[in-house]
C-alpha atoms as a PDB file:
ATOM      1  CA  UNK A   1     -84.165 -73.194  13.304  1.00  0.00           C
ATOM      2  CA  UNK A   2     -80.674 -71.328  12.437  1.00  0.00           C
ATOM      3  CA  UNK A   3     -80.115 -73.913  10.236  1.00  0.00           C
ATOM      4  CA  UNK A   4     -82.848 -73.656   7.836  1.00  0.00           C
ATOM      5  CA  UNK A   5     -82.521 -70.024   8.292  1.00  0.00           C
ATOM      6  CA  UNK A   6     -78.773 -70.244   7.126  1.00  0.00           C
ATOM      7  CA  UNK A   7     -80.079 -72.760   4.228  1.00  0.00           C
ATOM      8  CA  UNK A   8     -83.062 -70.184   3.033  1.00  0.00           C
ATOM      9  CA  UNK A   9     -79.981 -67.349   2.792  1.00  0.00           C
ATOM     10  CA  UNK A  10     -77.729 -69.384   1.007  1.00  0.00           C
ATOM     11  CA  UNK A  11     -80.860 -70.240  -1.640  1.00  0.00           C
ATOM     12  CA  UNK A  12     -81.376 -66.767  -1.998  1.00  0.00           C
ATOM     13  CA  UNK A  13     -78.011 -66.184  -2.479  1.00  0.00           C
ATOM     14  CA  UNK A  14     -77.650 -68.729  -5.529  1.00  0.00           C
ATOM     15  CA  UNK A  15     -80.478 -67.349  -6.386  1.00  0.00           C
ATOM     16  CA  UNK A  16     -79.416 -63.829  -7.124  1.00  0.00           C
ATOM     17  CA  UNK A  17     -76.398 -64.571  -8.230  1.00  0.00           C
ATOM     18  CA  UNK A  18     -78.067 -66.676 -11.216  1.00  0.00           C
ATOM     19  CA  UNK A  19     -80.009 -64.192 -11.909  1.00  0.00           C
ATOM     20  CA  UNK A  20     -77.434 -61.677 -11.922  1.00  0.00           C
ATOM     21  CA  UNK A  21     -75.733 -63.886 -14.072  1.00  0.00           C
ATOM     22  CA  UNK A  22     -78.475 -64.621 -17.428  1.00  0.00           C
ATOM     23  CA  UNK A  23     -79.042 -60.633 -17.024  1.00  0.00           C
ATOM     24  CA  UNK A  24     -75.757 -59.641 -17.510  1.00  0.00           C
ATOM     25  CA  UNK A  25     -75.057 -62.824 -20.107  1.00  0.00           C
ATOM     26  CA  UNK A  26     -77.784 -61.941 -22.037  1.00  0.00           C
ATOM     27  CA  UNK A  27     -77.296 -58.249 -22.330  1.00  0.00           C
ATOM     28  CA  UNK A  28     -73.751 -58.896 -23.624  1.00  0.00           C
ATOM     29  CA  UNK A  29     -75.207 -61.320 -26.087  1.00  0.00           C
ATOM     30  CA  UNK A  30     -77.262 -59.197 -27.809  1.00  0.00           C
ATOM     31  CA  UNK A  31     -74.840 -56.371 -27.428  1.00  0.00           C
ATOM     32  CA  UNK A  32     -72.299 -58.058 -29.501  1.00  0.00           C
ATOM     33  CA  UNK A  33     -74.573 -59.907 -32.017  1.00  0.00           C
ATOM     34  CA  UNK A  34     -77.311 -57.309 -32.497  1.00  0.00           C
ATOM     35  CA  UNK A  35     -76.419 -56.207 -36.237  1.00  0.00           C
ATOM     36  CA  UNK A  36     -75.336 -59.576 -37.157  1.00  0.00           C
ATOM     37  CA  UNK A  37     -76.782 -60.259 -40.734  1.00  0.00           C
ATOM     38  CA  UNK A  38     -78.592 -63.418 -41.829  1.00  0.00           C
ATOM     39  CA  UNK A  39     -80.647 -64.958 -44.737  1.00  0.00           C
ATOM     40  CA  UNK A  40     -83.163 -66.786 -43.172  1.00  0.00           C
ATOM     41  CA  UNK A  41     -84.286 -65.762 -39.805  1.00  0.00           C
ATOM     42  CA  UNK A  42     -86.113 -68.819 -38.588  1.00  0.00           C
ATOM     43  CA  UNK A  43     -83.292 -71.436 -39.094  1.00  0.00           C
ATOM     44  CA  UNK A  44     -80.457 -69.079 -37.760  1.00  0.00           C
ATOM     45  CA  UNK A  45     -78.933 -70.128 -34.417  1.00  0.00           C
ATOM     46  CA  UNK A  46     -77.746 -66.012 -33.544  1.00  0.00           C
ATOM     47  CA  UNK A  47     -81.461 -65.161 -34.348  1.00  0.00           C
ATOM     48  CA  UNK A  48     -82.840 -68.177 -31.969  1.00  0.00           C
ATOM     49  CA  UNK A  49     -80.533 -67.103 -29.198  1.00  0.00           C
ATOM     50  CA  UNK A  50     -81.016 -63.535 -29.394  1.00  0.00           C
ATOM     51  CA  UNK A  51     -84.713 -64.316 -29.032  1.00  0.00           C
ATOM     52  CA  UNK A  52     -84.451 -66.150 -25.943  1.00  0.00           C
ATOM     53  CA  UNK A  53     -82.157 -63.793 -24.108  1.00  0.00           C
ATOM     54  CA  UNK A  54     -84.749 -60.897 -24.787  1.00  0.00           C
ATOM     55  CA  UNK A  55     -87.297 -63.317 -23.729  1.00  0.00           C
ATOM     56  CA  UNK A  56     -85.685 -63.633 -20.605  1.00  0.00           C
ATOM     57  CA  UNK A  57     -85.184 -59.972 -19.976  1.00  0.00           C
ATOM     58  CA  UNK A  58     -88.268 -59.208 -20.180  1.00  0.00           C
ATOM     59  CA  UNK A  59     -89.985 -62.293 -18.322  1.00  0.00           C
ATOM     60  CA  UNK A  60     -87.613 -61.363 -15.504  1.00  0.00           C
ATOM     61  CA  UNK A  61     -87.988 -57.362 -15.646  1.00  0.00           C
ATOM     62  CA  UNK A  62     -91.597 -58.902 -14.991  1.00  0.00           C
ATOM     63  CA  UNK A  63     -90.854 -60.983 -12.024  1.00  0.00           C
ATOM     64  CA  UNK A  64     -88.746 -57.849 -10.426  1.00  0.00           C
ATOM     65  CA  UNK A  65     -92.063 -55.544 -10.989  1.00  0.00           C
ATOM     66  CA  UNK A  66     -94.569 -58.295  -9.262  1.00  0.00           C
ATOM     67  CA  UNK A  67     -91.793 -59.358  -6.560  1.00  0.00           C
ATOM     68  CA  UNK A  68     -91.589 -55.235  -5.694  1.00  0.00           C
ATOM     69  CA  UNK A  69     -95.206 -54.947  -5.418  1.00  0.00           C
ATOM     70  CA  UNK A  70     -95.454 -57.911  -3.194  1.00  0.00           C
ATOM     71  CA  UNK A  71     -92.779 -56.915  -0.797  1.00  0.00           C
ATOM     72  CA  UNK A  72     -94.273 -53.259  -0.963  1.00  0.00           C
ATOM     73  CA  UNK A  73     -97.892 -54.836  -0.004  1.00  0.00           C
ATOM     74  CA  UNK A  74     -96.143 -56.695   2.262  1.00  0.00           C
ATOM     75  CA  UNK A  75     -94.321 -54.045   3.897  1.00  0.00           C
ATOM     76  CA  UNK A  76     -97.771 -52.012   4.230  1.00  0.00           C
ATOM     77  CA  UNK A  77     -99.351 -54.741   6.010  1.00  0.00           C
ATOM     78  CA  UNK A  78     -97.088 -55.544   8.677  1.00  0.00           C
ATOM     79  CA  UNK A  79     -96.763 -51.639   9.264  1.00  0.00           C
ATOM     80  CA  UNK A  80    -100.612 -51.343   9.685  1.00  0.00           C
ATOM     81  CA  UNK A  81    -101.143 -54.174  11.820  1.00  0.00           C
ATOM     82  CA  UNK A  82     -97.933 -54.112  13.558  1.00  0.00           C
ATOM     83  CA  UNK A  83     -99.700 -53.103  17.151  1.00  0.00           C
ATOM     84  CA  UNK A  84    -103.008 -54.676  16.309  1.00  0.00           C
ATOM     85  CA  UNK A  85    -104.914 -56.577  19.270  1.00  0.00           C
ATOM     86  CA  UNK A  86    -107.619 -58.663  18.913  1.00  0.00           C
ATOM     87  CA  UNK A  87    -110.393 -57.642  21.473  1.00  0.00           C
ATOM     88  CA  UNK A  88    -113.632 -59.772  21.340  1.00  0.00           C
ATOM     89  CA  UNK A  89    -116.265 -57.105  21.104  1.00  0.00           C
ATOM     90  CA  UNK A  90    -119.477 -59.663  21.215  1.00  0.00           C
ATOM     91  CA  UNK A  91    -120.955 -59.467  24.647  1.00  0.00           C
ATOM     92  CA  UNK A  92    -122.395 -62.953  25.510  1.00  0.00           C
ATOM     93  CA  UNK A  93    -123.812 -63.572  29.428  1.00  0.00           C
ATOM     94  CA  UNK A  94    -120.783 -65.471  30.243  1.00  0.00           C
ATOM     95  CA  UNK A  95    -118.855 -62.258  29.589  1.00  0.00           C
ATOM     96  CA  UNK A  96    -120.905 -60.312  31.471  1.00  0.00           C
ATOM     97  CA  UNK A  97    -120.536 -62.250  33.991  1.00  0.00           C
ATOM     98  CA  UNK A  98    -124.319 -63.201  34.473  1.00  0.00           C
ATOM     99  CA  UNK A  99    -124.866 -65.605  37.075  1.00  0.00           C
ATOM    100  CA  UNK A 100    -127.689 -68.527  35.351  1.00  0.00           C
ATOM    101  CA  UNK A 101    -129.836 -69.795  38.070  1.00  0.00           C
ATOM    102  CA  UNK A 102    -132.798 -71.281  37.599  1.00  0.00           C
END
């Protein structure tokens, strides 16, 4: 059990830290080649690039906003049914303790 426990946190860890990593590599990507000039926009490598990066900014700026909602919902549902018991309310004869002689 602590084992695949310790595994899980060190997947999350790599994890964050590659995500970390593209965010900030991508921001300073654009940062430095955002008024770079070229002739024709659909063979240039800076213009290719530059697309991708804000491709990935924004797919994972999505995944942060679905993965917040989901640990919010999350959150809310283990609050709510945190002292939940089940109690059968069906009353059957057995129950009511009803004694079946014939």
């Amino acid at each position: 059990m602590k084992n695949s426990n310790f595994q899980s946190i060190i997947i999350a860890t790599v994890a964050i830290a590659a995500a970390l990593f593209m965010m900030f590599f991508s921001n300073i990507y654009i940062s430095e080649h955002v008024s770079h000039h070229c002739e024709d926009s659909n063979h240039c490598p800076v213009c290719s690039i530059l697309e991708q990066c804000e491709n990935a900014l924004k797919t994972f700026g999505t995944g942060l906003i679905v993965a917040a909602v989901v640990l919010f919902i999350h959150k809310l549902l283990t609050e709510a049914f945190q002292d939940y018991s089940f109690e059968s309310i069906q009353a059957t004869l057995i129950s009511q303790k009803v004694r079946m002689d014939s």
